[in-house]
Protein backbone atom coordinates (compact mmCIF):
# COMPACT_ATOMS: atom_id res chain seq x y z
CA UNK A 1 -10.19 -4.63 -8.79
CA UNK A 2 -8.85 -1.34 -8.89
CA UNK A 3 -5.62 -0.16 -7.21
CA UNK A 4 -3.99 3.49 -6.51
CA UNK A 5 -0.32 3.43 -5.97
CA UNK A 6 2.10 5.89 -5.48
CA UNK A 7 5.57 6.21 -4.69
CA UNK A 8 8.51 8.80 -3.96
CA UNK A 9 11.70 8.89 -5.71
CA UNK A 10 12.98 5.54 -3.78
CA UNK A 11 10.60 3.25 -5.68
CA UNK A 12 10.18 4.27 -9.09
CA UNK A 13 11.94 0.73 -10.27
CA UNK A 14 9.25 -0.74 -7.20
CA UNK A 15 6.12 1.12 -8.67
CA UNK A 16 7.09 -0.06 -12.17
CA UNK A 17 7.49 -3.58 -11.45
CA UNK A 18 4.22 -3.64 -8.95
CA UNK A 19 2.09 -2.21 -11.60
CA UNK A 20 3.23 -4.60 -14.46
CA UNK A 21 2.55 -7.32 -12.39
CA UNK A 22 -1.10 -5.83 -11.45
CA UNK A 23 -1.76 -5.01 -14.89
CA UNK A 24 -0.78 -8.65 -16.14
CA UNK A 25 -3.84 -9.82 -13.67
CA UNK A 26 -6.21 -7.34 -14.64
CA UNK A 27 -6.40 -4.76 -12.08
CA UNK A 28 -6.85 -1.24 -12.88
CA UNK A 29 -4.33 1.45 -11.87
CA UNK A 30 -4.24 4.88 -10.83
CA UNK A 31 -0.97 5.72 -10.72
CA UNK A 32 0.03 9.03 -8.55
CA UNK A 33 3.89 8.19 -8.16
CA UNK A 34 6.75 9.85 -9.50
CA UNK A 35 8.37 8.08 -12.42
CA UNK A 36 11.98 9.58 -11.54
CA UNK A 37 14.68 9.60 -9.15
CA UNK A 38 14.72 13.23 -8.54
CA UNK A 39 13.70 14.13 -5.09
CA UNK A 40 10.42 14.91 -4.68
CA UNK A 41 8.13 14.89 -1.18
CA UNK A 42 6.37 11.37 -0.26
CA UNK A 43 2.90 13.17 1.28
CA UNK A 44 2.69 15.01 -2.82
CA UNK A 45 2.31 11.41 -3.56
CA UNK A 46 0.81 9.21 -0.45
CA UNK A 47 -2.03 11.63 0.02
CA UNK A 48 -3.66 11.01 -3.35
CA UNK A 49 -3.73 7.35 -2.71
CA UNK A 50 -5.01 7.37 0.64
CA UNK A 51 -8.31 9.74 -0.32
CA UNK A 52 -8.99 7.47 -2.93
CA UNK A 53 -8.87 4.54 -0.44
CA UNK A 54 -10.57 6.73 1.95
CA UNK A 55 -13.41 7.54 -0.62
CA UNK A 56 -13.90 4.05 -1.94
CA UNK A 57 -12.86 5.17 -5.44
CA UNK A 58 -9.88 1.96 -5.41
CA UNK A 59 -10.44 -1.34 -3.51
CA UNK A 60 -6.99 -0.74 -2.33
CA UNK A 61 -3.51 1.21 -1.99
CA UNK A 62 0.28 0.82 -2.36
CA UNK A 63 3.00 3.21 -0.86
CA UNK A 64 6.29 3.25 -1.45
CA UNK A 65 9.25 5.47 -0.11
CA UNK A 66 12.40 4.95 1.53
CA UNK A 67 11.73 3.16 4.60
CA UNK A 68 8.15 3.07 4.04
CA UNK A 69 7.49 4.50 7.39
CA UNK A 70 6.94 8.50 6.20
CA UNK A 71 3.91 7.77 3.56
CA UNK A 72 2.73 5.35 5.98
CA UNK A 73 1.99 7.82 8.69
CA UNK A 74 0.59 10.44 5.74
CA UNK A 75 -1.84 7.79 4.71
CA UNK A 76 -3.08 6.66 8.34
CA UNK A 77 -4.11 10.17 8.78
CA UNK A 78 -7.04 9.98 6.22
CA UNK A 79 -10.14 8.39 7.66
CA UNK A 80 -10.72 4.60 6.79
CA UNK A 81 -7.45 3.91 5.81
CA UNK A 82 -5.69 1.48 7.73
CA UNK A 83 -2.20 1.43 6.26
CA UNK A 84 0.22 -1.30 6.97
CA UNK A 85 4.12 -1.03 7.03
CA UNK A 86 5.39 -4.80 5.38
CA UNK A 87 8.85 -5.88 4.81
CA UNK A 88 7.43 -9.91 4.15
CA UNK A 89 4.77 -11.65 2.71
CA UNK A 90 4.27 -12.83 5.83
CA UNK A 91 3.10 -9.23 7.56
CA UNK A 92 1.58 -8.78 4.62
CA UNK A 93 -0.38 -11.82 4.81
CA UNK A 94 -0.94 -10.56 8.52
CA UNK A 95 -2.03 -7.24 7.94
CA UNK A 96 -5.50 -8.25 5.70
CA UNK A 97 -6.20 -11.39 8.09
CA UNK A 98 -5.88 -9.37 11.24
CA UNK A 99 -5.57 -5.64 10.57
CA UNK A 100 -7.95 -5.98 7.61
CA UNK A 101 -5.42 -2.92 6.45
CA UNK A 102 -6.30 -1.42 2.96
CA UNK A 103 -3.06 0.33 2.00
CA UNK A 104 0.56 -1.77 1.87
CA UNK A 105 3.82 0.55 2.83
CA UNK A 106 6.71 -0.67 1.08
CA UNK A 107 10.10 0.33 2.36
CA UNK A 108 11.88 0.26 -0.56
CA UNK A 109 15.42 0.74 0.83
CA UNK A 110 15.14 -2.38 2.89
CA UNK A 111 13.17 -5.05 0.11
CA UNK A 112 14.07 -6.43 -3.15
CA UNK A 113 11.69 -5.55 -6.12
CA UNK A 114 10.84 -9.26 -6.43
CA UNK A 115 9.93 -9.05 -2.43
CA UNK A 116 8.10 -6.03 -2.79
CA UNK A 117 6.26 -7.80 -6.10
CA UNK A 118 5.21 -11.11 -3.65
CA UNK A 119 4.18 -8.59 -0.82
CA UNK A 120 1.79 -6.96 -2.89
CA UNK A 121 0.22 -10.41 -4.27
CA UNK A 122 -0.10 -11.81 -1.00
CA UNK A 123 -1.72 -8.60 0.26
CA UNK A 124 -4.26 -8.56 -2.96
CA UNK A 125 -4.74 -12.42 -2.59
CA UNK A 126 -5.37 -12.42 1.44
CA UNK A 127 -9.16 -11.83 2.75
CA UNK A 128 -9.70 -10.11 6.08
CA UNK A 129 -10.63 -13.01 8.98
CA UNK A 130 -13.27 -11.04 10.84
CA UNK A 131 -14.47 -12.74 14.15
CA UNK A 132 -12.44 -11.92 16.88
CA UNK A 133 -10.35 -9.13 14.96
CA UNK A 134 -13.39 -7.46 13.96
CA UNK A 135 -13.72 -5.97 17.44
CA UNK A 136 -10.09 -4.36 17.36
CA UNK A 137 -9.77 -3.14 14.16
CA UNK A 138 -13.09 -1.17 15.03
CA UNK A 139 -11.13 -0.20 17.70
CA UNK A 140 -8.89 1.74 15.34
CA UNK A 141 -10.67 4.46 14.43
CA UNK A 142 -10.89 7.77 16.91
């Protein structure tokens, strides 16, 4: 499976973790985020993911900024990207069953890096239901 994450200076520690954890499973990585604290622009880094989502380059995306709601709305702007603000592995878990939502936003002021770790392998781990969701997330798209 391949994966593009990226990440402002909030979640350097978050991308590090996230990708060691993919990486340990097999997944391959493109990696668009900052590696430093030094304060840099989310949409430099949330756009990149989002076209590759978008393109079908990567099965799926991770974002990660301060509250997670900035790169979310940069990435829901692209076209087939249905990007999904979680703060537990519960919305997570959520957001593929129902949403069938191919990017996770992490807010990485307001998780753990072990939270943000589980999010991401329930969000890998959880198929989309279909059936009666199918009809609303086509409603999504304009």
């Amino acid at each position: 499976m391949k994966i593009a994450i990226g990440n402002d200076h909030a979640g350097p520690d978050y991308k590090i973790a996230i990708v060691n954890m993919l990486k340990a499973k097999g997944y391959e990585i493109t990696n668009y985020g900052t590696d430093t604290v030094d304060s840099v622009d989310y949409p430099d880094f949330g756009h990149p993911v989002a076209n590759d989502v978008s393109d079908g380059k990567v099965d799926f995306g991770i974002v990660i900024c301060g509250s997670g709601n900035g790169i979310a709305m940069t990435v829901n702007k692209h076209p087939k990207v249905r990007a999904a603000l979680c703060w537990t592995k519960e919305i997570a878990a959520l957001a593929r069953q129902h949403n069938d939502a191919n990017i996770i936003s992490i807010p990485a002021r307001f998780t753990s890096i072990p939270q943000a770790v589980e999010m991401v392998e329930t969000f890998l781990s959880t198929a989309f239901e279909g059936g009666r969701h199918q009809n609303r997330v086509d409603k999504i798209s304009c």
